[in-house]
Protein backbone atom coordinates (compact mmCIF):
# COMPACT_ATOMS: atom_id res chain seq x y z
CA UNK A 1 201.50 -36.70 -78.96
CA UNK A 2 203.17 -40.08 -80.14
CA UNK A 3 202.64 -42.16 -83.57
CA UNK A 4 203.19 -45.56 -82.78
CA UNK A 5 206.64 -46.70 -83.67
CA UNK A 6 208.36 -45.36 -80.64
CA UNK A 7 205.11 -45.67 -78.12
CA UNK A 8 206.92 -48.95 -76.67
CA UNK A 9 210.17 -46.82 -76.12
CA UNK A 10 208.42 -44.27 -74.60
CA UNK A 11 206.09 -46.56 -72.34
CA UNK A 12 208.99 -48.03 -70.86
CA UNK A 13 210.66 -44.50 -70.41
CA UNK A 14 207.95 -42.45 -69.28
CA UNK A 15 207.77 -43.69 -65.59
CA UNK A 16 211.99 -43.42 -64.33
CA UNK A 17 211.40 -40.26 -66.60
CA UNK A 18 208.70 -38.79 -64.37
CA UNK A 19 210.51 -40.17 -60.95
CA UNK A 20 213.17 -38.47 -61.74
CA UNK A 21 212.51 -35.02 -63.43
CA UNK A 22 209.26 -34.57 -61.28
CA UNK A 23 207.35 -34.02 -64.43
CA UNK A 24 203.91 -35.74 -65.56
CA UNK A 25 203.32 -37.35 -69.19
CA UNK A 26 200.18 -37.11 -70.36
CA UNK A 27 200.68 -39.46 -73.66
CA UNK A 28 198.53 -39.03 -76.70
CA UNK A 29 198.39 -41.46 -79.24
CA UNK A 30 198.01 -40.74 -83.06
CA UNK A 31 198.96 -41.43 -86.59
CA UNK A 32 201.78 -39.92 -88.15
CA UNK A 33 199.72 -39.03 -91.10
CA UNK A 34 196.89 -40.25 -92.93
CA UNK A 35 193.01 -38.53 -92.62
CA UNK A 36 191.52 -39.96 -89.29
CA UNK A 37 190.64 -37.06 -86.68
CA UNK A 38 193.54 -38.90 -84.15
CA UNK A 39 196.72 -38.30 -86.99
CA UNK A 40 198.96 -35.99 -85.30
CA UNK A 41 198.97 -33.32 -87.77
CA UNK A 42 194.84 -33.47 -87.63
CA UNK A 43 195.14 -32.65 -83.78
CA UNK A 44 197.35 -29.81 -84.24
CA UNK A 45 195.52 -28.26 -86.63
CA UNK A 46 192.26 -28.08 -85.13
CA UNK A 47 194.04 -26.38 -82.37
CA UNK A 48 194.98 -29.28 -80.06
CA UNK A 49 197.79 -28.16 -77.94
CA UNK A 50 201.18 -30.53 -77.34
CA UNK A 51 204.52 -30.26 -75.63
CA UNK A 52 205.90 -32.67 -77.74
CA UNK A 53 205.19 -34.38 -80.80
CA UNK A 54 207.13 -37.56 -81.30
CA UNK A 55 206.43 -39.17 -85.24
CA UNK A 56 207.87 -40.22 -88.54
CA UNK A 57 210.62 -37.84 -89.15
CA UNK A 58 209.11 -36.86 -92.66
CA UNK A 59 206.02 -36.44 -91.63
CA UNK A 60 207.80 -34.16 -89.05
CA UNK A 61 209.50 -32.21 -91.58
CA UNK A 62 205.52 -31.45 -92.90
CA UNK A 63 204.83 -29.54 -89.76
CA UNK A 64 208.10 -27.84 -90.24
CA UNK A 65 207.70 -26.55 -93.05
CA UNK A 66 204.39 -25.26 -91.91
CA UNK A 67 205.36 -23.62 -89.18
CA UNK A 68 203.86 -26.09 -86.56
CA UNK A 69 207.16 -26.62 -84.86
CA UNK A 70 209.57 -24.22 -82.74
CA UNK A 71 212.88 -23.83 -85.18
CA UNK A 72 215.77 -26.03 -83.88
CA UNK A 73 213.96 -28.22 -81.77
CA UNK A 74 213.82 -31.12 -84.21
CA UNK A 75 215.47 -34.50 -81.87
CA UNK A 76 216.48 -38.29 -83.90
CA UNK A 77 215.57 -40.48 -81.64
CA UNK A 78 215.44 -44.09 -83.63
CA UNK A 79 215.03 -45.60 -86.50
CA UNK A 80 212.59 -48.84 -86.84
CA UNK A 81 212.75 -51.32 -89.73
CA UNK A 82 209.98 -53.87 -91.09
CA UNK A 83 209.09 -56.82 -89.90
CA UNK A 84 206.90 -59.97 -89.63
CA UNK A 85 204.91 -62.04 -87.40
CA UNK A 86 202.59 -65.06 -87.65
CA UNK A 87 200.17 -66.42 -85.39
CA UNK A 88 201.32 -67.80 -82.26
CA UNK A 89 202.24 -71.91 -82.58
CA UNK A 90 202.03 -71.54 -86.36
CA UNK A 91 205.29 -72.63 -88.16
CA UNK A 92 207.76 -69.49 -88.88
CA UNK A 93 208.24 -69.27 -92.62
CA UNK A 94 211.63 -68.39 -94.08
CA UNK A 95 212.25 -64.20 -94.80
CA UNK A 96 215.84 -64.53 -94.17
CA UNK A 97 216.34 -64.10 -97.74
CA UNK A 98 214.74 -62.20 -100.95
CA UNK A 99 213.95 -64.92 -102.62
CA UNK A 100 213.26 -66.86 -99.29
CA UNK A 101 210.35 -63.55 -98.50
CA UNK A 102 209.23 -63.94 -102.52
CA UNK A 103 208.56 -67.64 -101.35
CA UNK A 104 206.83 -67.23 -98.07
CA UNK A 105 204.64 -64.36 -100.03
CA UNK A 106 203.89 -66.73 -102.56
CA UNK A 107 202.95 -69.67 -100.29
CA UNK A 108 201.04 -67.45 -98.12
CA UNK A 109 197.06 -68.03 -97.59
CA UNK A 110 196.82 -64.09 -96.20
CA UNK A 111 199.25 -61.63 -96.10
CA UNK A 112 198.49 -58.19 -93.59
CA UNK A 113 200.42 -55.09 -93.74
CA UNK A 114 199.73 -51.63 -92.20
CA UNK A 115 198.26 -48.07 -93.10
CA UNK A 116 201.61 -46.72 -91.48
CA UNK A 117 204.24 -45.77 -93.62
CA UNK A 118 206.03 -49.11 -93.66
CA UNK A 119 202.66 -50.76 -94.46
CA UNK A 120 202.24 -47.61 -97.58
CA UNK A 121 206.00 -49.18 -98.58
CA UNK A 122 204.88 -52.78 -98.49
CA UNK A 123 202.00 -51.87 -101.08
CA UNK A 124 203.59 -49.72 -103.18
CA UNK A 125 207.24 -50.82 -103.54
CA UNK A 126 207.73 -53.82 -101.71
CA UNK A 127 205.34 -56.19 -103.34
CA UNK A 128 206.82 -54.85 -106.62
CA UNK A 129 210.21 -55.46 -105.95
CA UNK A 130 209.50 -59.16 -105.48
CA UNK A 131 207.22 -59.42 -108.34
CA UNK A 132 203.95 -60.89 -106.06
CA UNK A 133 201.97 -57.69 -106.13
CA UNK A 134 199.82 -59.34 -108.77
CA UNK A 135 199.66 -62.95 -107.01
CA UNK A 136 198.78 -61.23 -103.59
CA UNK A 137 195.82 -59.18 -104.81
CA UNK A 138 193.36 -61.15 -103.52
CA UNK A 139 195.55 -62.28 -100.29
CA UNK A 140 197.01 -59.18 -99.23
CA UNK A 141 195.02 -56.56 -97.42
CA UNK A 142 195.97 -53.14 -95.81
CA UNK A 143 195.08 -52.80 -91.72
CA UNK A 144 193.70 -50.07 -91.17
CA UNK A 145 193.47 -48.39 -87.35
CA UNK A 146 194.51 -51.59 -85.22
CA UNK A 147 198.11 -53.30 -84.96
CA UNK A 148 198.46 -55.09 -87.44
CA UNK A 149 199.51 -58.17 -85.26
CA UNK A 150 196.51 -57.97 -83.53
CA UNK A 151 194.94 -59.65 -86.34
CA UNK A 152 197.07 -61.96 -87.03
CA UNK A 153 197.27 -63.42 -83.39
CA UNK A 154 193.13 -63.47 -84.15
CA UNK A 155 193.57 -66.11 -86.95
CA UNK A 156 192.29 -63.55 -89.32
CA UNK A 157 195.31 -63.15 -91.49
CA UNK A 158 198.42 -66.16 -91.60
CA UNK A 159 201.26 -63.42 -91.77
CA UNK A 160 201.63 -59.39 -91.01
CA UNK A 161 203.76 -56.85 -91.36
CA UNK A 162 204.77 -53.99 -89.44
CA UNK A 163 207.77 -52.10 -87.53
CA UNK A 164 209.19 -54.30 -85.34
CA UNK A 165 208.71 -51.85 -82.51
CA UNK A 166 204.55 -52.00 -83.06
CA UNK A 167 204.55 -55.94 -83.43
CA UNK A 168 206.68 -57.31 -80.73
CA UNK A 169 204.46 -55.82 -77.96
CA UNK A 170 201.33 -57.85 -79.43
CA UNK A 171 200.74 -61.19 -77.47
CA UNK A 172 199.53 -64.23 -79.26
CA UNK A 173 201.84 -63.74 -82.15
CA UNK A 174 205.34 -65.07 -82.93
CA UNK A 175 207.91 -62.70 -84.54
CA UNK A 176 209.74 -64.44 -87.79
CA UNK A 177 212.23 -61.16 -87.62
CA UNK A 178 213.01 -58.43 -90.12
CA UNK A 179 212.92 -58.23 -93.75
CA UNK A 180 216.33 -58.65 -95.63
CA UNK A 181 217.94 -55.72 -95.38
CA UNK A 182 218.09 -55.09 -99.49
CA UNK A 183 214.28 -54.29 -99.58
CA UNK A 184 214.22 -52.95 -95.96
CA UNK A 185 212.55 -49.58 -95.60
CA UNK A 186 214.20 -47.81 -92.69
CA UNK A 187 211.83 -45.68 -90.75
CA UNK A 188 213.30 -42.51 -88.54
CA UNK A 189 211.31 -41.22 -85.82
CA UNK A 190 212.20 -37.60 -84.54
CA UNK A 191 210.67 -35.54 -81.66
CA UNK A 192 209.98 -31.63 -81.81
CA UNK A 193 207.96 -29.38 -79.46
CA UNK A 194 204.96 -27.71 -81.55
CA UNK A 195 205.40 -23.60 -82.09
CA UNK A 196 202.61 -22.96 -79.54
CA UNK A 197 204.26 -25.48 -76.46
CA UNK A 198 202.74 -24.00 -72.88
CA UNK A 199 206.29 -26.11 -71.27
CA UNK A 200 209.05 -26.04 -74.03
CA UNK A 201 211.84 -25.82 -71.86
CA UNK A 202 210.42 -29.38 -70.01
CA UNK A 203 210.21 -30.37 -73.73
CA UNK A 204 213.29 -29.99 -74.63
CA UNK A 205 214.68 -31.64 -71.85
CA UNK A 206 212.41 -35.00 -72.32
CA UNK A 207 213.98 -34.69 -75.54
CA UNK A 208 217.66 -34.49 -75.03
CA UNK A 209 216.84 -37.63 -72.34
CA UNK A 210 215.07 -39.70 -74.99
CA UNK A 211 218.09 -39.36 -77.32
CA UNK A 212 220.78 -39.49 -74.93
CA UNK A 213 223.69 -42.40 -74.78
CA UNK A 214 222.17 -43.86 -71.04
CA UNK A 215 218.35 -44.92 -72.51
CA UNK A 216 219.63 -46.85 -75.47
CA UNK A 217 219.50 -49.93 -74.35
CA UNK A 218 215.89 -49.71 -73.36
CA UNK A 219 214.92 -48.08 -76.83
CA UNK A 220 216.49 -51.00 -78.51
CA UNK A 221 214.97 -53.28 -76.51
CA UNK A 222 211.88 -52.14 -77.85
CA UNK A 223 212.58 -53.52 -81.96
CA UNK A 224 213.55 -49.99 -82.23
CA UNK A 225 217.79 -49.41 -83.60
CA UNK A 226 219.79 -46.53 -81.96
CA UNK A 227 220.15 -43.53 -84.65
CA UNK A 228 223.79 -43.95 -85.97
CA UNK A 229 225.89 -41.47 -84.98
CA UNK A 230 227.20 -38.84 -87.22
């Protein structure tokens, strides 16, 4: 079970994966959170069983604490950071900058942001920060279910954001780039294999592979950035 921040990552993994290890992915796709029926933590409690759960690491630590996960088997595997896309052909505004971002809010006719976690910090903090919460409350509107991009490239909203991992995949858009880094929210994603795992040894070892040194490059690739080491 994957929320959606590392999905492109794992997409592009999941086949040399299986060629080489001999093992099949069956990938499930779900919220990290939230109260639809498909959030991760939903599934597993109604008794859905999972190998591996790959998600936002505090949503993660949730399960933990529960006792939804087998001790010791929590993985890093990336961290994802905010970011912004118009509609493909439009003009890219300026973000390069706080007050550049404060502008391109401003100037906006319809801003988009997620129900994820980085859209939750776009509402809640974000938009406060830059003092446009106020201005935007009849431009700004939380996506709910679908990629935020998605609408965008449909003409339905001028701007979006999301992780860059969940908007560069999206055709018909055109990415601006990432917030400044001084109001960036940094997003980790972990993997763990749930208490009641039928393969946790194959678990594991999809694990230790999508961590390891050798797939970096492909993670990054993704708008994902390589968890620093320690």
């Amino acid at each position: 079970m994957i929320s959606g921040g590392f999905s492109a990552a794992l997409d592009k993994l999941a086949p040399e994966y299986s060629d080489s290890h001999g093992d099949t992915l069956k990938i499930v796709h779900g919220p990290s959170m939230g109260r639809s029926p498909q959030a991760i933590p939903n599934r597993l409690a109604r008794g859905e069983k999972a190998d591996v759960v790959i998600m936002v690491g505090y949503a993660l630590d949730g399960l933990i604490k529960q006792g939804k996960i087998m001790p010791g088997t929590r993985t890093e595997l990336a961290d994802s950071r905010i970011g912004a896309v118009v509609r493909a052909g439009d003009a890219k505004p300026d973000i390069a900058s706080v007050e550049a971002l404060r502008q391109t809010l401003l100037n906006a006719k319809s801003v988009a942001w997620s129900d994820s976690a980085s859209g939750r910090y776009v509402q809640d903090t974000l938009l406060n920060q830059l003092g446009v919460k106020q201005a935007l409350s009849q431009r700004g509107q939380m996506v709910e279910r679908v990629p935020v991009a998605s609408q965008v490239a449909s003409g339905k909203y001028q701007i979006g954001f999301q992780q860059v991992s969940e908007l560069l995949p999206v055709k018909g858009v055109t990415f601006i780039g990432k917030i400044p880094e001084s109001v960036q929210k940094v997003t980790r994603f972990a993997g763990a294999v749930p208490a009641n795992a039928e393969h946790a040894d194959e678990a594991k070892a999809l694990l230790r592979y999508l961590a390891s040194k050798e797939v970096q490059s492909q993670v990054r690739s993704t708008g994902l950035d390589s968890v620093p080491a320690t």
